[in-house]
C-alpha atoms as a PDB file:
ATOM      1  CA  UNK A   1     -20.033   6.032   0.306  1.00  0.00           C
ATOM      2  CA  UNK A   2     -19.391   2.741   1.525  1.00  0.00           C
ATOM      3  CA  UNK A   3     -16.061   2.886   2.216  1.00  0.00           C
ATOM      4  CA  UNK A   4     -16.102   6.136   4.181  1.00  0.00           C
ATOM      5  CA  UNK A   5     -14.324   5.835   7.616  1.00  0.00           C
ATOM      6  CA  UNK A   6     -11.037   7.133   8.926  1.00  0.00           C
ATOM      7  CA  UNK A   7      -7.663   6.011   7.198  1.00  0.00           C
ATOM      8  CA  UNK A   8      -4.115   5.840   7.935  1.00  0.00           C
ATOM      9  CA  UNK A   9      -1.305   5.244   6.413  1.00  0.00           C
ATOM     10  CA  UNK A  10       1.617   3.793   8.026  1.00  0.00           C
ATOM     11  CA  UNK A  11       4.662   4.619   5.694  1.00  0.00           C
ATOM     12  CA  UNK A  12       8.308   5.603   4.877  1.00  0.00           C
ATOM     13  CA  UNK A  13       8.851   8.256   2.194  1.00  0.00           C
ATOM     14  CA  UNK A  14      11.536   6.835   0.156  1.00  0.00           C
ATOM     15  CA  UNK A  15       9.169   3.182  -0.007  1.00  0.00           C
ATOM     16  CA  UNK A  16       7.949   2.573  -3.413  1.00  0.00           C
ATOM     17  CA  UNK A  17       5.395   0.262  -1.534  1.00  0.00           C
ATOM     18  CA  UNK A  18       4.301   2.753   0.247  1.00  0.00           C
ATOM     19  CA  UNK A  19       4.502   5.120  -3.022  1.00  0.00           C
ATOM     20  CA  UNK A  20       2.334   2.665  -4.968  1.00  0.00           C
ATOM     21  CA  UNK A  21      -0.468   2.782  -2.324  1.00  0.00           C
ATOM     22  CA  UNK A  22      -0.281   6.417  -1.662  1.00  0.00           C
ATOM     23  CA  UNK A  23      -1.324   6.270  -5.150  1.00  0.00           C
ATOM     24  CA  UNK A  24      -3.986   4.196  -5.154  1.00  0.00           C
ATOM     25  CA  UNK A  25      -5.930   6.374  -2.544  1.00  0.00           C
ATOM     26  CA  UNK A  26      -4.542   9.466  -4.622  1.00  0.00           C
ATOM     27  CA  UNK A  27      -6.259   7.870  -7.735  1.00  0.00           C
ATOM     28  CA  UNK A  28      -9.660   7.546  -5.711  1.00  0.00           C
ATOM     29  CA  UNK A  29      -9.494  10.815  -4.331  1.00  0.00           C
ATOM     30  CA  UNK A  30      -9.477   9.637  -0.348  1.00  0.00           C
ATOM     31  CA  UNK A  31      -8.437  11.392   2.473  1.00  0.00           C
ATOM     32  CA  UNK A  32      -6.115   9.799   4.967  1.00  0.00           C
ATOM     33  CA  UNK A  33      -3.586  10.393   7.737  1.00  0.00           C
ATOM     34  CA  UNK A  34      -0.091   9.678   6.563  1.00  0.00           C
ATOM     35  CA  UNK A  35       2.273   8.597   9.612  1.00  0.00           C
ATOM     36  CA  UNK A  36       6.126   8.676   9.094  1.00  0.00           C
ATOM     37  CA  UNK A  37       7.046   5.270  10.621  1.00  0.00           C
ATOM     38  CA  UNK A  38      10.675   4.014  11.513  1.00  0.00           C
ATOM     39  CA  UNK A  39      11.477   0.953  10.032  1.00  0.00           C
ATOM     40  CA  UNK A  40      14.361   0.806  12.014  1.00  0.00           C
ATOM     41  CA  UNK A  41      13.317   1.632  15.539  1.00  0.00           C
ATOM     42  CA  UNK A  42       9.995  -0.337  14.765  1.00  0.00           C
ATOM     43  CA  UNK A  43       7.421   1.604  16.388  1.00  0.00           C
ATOM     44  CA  UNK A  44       4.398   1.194  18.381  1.00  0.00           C
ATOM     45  CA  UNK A  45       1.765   1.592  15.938  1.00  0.00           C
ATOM     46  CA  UNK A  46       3.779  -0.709  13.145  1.00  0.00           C
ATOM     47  CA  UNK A  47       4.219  -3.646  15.749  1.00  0.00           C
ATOM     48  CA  UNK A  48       0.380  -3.382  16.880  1.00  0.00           C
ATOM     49  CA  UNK A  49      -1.102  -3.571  13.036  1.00  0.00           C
ATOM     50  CA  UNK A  50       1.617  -5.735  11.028  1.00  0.00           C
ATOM     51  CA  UNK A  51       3.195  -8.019  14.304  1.00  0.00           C
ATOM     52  CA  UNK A  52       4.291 -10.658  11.612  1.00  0.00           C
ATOM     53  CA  UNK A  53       5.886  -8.938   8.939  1.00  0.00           C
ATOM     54  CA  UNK A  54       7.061  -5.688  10.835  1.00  0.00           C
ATOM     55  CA  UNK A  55       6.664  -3.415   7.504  1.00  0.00           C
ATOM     56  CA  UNK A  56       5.149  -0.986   5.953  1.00  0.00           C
ATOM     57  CA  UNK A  57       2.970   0.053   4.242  1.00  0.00           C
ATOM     58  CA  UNK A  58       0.427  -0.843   6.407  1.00  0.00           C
ATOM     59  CA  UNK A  59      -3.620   0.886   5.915  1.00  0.00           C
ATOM     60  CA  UNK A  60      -5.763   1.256   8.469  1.00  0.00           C
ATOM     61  CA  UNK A  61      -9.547   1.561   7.836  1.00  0.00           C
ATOM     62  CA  UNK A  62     -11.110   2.467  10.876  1.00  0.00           C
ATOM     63  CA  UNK A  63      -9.188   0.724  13.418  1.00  0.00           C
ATOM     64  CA  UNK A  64      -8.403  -2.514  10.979  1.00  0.00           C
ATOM     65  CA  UNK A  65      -5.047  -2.956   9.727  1.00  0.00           C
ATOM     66  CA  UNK A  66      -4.388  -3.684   5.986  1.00  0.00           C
ATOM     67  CA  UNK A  67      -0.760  -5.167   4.934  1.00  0.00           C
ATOM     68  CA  UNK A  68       0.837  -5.674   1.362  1.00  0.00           C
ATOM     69  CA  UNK A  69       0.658  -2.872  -1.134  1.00  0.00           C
ATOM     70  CA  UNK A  70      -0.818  -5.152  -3.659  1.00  0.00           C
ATOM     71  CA  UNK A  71      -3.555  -6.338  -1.508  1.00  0.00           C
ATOM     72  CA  UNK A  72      -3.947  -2.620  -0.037  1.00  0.00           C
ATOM     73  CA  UNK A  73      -4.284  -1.512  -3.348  1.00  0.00           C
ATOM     74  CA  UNK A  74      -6.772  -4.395  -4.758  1.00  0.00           C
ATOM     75  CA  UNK A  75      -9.041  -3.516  -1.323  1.00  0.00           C
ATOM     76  CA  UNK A  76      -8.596   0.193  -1.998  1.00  0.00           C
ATOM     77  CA  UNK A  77      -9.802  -0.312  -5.625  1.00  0.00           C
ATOM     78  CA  UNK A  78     -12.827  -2.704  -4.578  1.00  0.00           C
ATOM     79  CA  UNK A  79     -13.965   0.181  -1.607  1.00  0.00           C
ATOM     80  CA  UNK A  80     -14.189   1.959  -3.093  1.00  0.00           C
ATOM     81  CA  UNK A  81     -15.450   1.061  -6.541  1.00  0.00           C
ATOM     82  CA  UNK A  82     -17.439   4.119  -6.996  1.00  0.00           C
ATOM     83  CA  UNK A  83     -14.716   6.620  -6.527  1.00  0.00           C
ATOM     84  CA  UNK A  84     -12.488   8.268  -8.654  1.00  0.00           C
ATOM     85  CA  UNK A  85     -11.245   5.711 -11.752  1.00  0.00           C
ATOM     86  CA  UNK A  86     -10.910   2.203 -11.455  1.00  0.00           C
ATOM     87  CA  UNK A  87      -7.102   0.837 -10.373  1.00  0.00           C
ATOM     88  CA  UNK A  88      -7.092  -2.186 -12.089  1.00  0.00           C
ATOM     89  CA  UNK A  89      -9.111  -2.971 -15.280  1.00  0.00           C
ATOM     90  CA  UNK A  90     -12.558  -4.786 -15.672  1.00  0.00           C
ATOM     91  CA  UNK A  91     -10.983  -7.252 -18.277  1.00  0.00           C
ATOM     92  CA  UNK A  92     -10.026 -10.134 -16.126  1.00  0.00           C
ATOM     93  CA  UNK A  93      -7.223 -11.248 -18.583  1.00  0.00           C
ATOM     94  CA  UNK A  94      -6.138  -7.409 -18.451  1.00  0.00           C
ATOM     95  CA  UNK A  95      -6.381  -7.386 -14.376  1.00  0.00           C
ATOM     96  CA  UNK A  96      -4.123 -10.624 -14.416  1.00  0.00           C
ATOM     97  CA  UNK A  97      -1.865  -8.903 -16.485  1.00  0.00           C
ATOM     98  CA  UNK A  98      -1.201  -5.880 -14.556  1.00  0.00           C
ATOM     99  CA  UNK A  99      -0.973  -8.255 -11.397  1.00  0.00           C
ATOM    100  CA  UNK A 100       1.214 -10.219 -13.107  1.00  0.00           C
ATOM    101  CA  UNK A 101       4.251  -6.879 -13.666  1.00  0.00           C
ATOM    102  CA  UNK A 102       3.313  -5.427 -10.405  1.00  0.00           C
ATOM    103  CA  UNK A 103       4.488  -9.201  -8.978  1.00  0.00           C
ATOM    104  CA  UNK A 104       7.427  -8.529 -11.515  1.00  0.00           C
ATOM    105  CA  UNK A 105       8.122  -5.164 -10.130  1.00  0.00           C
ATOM    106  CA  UNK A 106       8.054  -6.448  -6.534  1.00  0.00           C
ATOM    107  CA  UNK A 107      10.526  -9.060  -6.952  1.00  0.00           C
ATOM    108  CA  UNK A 108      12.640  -6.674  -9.033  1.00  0.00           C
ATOM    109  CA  UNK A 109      12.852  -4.001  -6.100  1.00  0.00           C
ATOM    110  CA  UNK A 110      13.319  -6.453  -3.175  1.00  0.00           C
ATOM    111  CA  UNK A 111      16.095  -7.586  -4.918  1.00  0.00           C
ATOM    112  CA  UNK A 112      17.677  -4.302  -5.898  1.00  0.00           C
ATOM    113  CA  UNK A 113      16.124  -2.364  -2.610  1.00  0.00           C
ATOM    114  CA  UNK A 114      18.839  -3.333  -0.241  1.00  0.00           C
ATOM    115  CA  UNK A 115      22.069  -2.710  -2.806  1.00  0.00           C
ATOM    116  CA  UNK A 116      20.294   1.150  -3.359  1.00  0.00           C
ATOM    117  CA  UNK A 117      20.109   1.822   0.840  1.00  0.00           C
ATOM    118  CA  UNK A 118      23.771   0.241   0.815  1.00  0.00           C
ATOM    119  CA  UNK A 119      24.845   3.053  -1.463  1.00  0.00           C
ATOM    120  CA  UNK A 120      22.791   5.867   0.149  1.00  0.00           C
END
């Protein structure tokens, strides 16, 4: 398969960033190391493979780092096209539109995201 190789998964549990991606290879039936990261206590692996943005999720395909759960996802879909069922649809209009409320989601969490740790 083409995208064979060793994966990791640099994440935090309660992330639904990190959910949606852990989905993604779940969908395509992939096998990958999941590593517990600190967001707080940024750790050595997270400042090595996302030095800008200092978040997770970040995927790493054999040794290259991968940031942005939408983008993870898109590359995890493209990959490995041949496994498991397709993420996004063929339709183009159809893929738009499912890019378009996962953009909607996004800015709807970040927003919300902090108030929900405040009351944890």
């Amino acid at each position: 398969m083409a995208g064979e190789g060793d994966l990791k998964l640099l994440g935090l549990l309660v992330s639904p960033f990190v959910t949606r991606v852990r989905l993604a290879l779940h969908i395509k039936g992939l096998s990958y190391e999941y590593i517990e990261t600190d967001v707080l206590d940024k750790g050595e692996l997270l400042l090595r493979y996302n030095p800008v943005h200092k978040k997770v999720p970040v995927l790493i395909h054999n040794g290259v780092p991968l940031c942005e759960s939408q983008i993870i996802v898109q590359y995890v879909d493209e990959v490995w096209a041949a496994a498991g069922a397709p993420i996004l649809p063929a339709d183009a209009y159809q893929r738009a539109t499912a890019r378009f409320w996962a953009a909607y989601v996004d800015d709807k969490v970040r927003v919300s995201l902090p108030v929900c740790i405040f009351l944890l």
